[in-house]
Protein backbone atom coordinates (compact mmCIF):
# COMPACT_ATOMS: atom_id res chain seq x y z
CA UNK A 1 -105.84 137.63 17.59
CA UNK A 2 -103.71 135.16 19.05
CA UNK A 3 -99.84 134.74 16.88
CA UNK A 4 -97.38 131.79 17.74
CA UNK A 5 -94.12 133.30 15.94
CA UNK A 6 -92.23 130.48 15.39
CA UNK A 7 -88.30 132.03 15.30
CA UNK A 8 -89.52 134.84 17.18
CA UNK A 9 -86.27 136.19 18.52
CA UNK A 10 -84.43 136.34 15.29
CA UNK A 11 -83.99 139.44 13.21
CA UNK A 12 -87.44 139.46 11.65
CA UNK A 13 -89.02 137.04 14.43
CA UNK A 14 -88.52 140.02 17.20
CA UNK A 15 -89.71 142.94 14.79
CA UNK A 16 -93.06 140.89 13.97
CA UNK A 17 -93.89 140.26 17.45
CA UNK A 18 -93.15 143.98 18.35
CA UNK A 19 -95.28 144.93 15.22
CA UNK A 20 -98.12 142.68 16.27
CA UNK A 21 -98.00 143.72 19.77
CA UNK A 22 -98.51 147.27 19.19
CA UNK A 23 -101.49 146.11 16.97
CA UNK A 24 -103.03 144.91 20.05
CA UNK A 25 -102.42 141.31 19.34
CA UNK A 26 -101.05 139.00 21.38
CA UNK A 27 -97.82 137.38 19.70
CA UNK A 28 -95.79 134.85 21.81
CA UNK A 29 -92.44 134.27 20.03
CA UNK A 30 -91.19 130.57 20.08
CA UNK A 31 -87.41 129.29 19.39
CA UNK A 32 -85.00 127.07 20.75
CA UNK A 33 -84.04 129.22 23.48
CA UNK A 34 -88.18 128.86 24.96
CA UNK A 35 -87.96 124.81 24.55
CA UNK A 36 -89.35 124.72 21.17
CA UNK A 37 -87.37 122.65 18.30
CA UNK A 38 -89.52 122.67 15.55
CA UNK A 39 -87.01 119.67 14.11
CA UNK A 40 -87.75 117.04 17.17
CA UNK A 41 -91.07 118.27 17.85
CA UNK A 42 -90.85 119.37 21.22
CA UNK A 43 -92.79 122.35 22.58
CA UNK A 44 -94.52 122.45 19.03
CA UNK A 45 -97.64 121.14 19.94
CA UNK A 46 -97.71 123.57 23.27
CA UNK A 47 -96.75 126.55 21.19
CA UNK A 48 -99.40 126.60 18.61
CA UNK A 49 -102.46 125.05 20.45
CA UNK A 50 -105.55 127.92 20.70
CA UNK A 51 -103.86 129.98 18.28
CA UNK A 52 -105.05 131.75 15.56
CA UNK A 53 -101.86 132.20 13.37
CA UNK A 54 -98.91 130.58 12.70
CA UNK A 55 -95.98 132.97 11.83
CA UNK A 56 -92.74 130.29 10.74
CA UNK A 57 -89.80 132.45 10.81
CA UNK A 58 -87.51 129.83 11.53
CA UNK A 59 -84.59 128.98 9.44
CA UNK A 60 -81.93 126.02 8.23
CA UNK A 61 -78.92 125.99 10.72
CA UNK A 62 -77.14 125.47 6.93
CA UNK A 63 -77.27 126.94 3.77
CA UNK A 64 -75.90 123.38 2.04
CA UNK A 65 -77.74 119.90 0.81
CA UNK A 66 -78.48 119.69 4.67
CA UNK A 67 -81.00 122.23 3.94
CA UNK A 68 -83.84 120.49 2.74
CA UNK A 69 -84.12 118.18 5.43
CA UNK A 70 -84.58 121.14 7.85
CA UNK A 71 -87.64 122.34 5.79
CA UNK A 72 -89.50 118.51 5.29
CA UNK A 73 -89.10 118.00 9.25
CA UNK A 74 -89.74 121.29 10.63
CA UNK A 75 -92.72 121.88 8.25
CA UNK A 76 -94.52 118.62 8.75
CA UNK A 77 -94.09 119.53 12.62
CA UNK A 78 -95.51 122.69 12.18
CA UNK A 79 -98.22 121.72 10.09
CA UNK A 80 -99.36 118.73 12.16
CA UNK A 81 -99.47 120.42 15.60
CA UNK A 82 -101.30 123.34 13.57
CA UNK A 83 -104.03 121.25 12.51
CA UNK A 84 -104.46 119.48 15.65
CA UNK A 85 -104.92 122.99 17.16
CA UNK A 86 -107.20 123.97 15.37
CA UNK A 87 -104.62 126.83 13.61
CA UNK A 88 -105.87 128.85 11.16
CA UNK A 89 -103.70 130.52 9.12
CA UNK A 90 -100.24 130.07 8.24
CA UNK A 91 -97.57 132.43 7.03
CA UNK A 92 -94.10 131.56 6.03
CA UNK A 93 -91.44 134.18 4.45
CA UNK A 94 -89.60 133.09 1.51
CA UNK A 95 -87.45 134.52 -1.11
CA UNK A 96 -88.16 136.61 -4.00
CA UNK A 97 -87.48 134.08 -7.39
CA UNK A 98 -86.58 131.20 -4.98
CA UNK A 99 -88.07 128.56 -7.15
CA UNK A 100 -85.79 130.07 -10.32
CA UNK A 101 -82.38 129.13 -9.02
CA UNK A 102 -82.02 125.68 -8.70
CA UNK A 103 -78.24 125.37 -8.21
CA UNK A 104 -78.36 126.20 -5.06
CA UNK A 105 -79.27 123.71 -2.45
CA UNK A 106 -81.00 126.30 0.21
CA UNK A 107 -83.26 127.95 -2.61
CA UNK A 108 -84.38 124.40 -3.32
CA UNK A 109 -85.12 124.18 0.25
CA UNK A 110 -87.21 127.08 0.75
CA UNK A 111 -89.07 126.19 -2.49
CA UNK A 112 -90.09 122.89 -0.54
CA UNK A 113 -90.93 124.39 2.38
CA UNK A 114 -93.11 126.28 0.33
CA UNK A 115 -94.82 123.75 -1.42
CA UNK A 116 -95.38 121.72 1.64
CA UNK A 117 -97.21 125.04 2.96
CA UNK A 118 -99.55 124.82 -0.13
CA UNK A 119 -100.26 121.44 0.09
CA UNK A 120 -100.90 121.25 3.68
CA UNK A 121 -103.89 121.41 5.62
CA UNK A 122 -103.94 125.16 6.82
CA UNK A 123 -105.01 128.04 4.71
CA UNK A 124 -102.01 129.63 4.36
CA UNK A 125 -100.34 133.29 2.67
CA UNK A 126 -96.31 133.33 1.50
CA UNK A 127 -94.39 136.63 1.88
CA UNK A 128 -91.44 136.78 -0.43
CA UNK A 129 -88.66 139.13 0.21
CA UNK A 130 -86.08 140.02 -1.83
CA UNK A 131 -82.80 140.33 0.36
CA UNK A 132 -82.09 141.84 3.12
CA UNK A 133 -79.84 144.48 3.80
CA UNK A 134 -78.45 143.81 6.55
CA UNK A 135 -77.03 140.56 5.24
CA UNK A 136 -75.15 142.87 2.65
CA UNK A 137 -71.93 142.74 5.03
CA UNK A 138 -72.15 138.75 5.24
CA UNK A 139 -72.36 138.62 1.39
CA UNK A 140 -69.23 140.97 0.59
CA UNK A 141 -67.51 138.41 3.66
CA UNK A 142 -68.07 135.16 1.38
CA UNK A 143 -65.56 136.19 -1.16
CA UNK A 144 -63.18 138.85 0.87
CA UNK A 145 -59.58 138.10 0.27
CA UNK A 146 -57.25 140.46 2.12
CA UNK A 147 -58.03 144.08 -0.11
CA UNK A 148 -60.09 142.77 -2.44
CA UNK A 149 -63.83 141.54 -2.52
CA UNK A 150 -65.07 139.18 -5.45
CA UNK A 151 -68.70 140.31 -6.38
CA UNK A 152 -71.00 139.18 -9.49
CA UNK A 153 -73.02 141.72 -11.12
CA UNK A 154 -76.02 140.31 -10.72
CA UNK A 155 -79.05 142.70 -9.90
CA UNK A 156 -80.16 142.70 -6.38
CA UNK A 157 -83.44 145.11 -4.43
CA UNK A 158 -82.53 144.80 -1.26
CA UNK A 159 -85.59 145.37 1.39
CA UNK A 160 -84.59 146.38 5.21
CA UNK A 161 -85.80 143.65 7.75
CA UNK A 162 -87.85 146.30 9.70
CA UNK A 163 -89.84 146.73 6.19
CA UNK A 164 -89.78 143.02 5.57
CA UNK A 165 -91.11 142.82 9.25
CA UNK A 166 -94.10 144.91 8.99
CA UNK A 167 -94.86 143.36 5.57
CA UNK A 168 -95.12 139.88 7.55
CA UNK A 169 -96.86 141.08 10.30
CA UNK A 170 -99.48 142.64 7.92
CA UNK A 171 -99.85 139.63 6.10
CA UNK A 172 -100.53 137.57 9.21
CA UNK A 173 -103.17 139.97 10.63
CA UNK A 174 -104.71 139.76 7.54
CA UNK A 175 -106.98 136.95 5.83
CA UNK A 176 -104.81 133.70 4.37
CA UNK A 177 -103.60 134.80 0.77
CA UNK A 178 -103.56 131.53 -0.64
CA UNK A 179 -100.63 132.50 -2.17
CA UNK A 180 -97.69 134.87 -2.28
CA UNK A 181 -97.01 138.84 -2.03
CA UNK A 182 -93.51 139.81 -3.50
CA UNK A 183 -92.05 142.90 -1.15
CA UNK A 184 -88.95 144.41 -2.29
CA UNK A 185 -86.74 147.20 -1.69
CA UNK A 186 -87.06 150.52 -3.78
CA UNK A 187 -84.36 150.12 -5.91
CA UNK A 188 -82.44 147.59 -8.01
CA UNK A 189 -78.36 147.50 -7.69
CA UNK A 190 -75.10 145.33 -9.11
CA UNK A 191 -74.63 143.36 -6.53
CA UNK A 192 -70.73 144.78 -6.99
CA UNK A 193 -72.12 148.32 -6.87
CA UNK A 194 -73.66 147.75 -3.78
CA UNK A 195 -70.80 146.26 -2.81
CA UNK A 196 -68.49 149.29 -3.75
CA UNK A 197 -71.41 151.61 -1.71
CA UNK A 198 -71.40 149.99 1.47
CA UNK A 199 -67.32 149.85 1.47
CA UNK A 200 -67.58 153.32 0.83
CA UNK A 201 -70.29 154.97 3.29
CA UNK A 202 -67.89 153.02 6.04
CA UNK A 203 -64.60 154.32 4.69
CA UNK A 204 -63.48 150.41 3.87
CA UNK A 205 -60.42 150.56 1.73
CA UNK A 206 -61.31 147.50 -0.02
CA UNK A 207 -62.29 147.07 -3.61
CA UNK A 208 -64.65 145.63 -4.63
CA UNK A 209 -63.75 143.66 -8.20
CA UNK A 210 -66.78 142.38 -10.80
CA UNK A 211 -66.07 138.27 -10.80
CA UNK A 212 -69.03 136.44 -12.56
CA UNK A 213 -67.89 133.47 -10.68
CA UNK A 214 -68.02 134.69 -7.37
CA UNK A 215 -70.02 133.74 -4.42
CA UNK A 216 -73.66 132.29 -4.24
CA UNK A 217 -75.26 134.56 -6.34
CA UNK A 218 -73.11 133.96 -9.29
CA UNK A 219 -75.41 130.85 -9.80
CA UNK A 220 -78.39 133.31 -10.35
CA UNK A 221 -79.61 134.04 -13.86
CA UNK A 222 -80.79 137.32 -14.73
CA UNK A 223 -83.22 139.53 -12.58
CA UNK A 224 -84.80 136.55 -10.92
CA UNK A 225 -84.01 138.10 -7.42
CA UNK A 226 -85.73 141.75 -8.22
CA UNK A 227 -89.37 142.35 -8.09
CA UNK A 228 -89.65 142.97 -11.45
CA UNK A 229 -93.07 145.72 -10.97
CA UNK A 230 -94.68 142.53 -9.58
CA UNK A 231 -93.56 143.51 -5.79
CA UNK A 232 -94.98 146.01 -3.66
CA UNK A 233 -91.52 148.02 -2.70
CA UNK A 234 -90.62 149.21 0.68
CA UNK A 235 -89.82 152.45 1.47
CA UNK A 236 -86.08 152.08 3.12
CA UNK A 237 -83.73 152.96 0.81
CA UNK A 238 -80.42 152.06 0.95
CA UNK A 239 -78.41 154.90 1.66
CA UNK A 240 -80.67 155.89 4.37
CA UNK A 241 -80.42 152.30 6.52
CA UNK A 242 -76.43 152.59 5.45
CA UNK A 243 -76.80 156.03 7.19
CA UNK A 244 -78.73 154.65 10.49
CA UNK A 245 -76.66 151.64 10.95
C-alpha cells in the first residue's frame, strides 16, 4: 500500500515510515521541510493524492489556547485533500485520557482533532498513547529550579516512541478501526518517582520534591493518563530505554 505520513520526519513520523518500509510499503513522509504546511494548505493536496493511507503525525507548534486552531485548520486540510483523493483510511495518534483533562488547552485540542477525524469523511482508526519517554527529560525541565525539580504524583505508563511507532504503523496497515486502540507502556509510575529514577540512572544530583501544584500534569485527576487494563502495553520498559539512551 501506498502511506502519505504527514510529520514524517519527527520522532514517531521517521520510525513509522521506516516500519512501513520494511513492510514493503511505500511510505513518503511529508512536513514542512518537503513544502507541505498542512496549516496553509500547500503541498497537501500533492501529498495525499493516489494514496491509500493517511498517517497525521503532525503536531501544534504550541502547547497553549493557540492549540486548537492548529488542529481545526490542519484537520479540515487534511481531510479535504483526502477525500478529493480518493484516501482511504486515516490514522491520527492521540493521547491516552485526552478527552478527561479539560484544563489544559492542548488536551482540548487533540480531543478536537479527534472528533473532527470521526466526523469526517474518511474511515478512519485513533491510536492513543500514553506518554512518551523520551519526553520524560522535557517534563522534569518545566519545573527545574537550580537543585530541585517540582513533580506531582500523578500516575504516569510511559510507552517508548519506537513501541508507539510500530503500534501506528500496525494500525495503518491494517483495516480503519473506527475508533481507538489505547497502547501503553508496561508499567505505571509517580510521575515524581520517575522523576527521582531518571535523575538517578544519569547520576543527576537533583531532587526531585512531590508538589501537587507543579507543572502540567498537576491539572490531571486520577489515573486518567494510564491504560487502566484497557491498553494493549508495550514491551519497553523503562529501565531498559533509560539504559540504551
Amino acid at each position: 500500500m501506498k502511506f502519505a505520513v504527514i510529520g514524517g520526519t519527527g520522532l514517531i513520523g521517521s520510525k513509522v515510515v521506516r516500519k512501513l518500509a520494511a513492510g514493503g510499503h511505500e511510505a513518503v513522509p511529508h512536513s514542512q521541510s518537503t513544502g507541505v504546511d498542512v496549516v496553509t494548505g500547500e503541498g497537501v493536496d500533492k501529498a495525499v493524492a493516489g494514496v491509500d493511507v493517511i498517517v497525521n503525525l503532525t503536531n501544534s507548534p504550541t502547547f497553549d489556547e493557540a492549540s486548537p486552531a492548529f488542529f481545526r485548520q490542519s484537520m479540515a486540510n487534511l481531510l479535504d485533500a483526502g477525500r478529493k483523493g480518493g484516501v482511504h483510511h486515516f490514522v491520527v495518534l492521540s493521547i491516552v485520557g485526552v478527552d478527561q483533562v479539560p484544563e489544559l488547552d492542548y488536551y482540548r485540542a487533540k480531543a478536537l482533532q479527534e472528533q473532527l477525524l470521526t466526523e469526517g469523511p474518511i474511515p478512519y482508526s485513533i491510536v492513543r498513547a500514553t506518554q512518551f519517554m523520551e519526553f520524560i527529560d522535557s517534563v522534569l525541565s518545566w519545573t527545574a529550579d537550580g537543585d530541585t525539580v517540582r513533580l506531582p504524583a500523578t500516575p504516569i505508563q510511559p510507552i517508548a516512541a519506537q513501541d508507539v511507532a510500530d503500534a501506528v504503523a500496525a494500525a495503518a496497515a491494517a483495516p480503519p478501526l473506527q475508533g481507538i486502540h489505547n497502547i501503553a507502556g508496561p508499567e505505571v509510575f509517580p510521575l515524581d518517582e520517575l522523576g527521582r529514577i531518571t535523575l538517578a540512572a544519569r547520576s543527576d544530583s537533583r531532587t526531585v520534591t512531590t508538589d501537587d501544584t507543579a507543572g502540567m500534569f498537576a491539572a490531571v485527576r486520577g489515573d486518567v493518563l494510564t491504560g487502566k487494563g484497557e491498553a494493549s502495553l508495550a514491551p519497553t520498559r523503562y529501565a531498559d530505554w533509560l539504559a540504551s539512551h
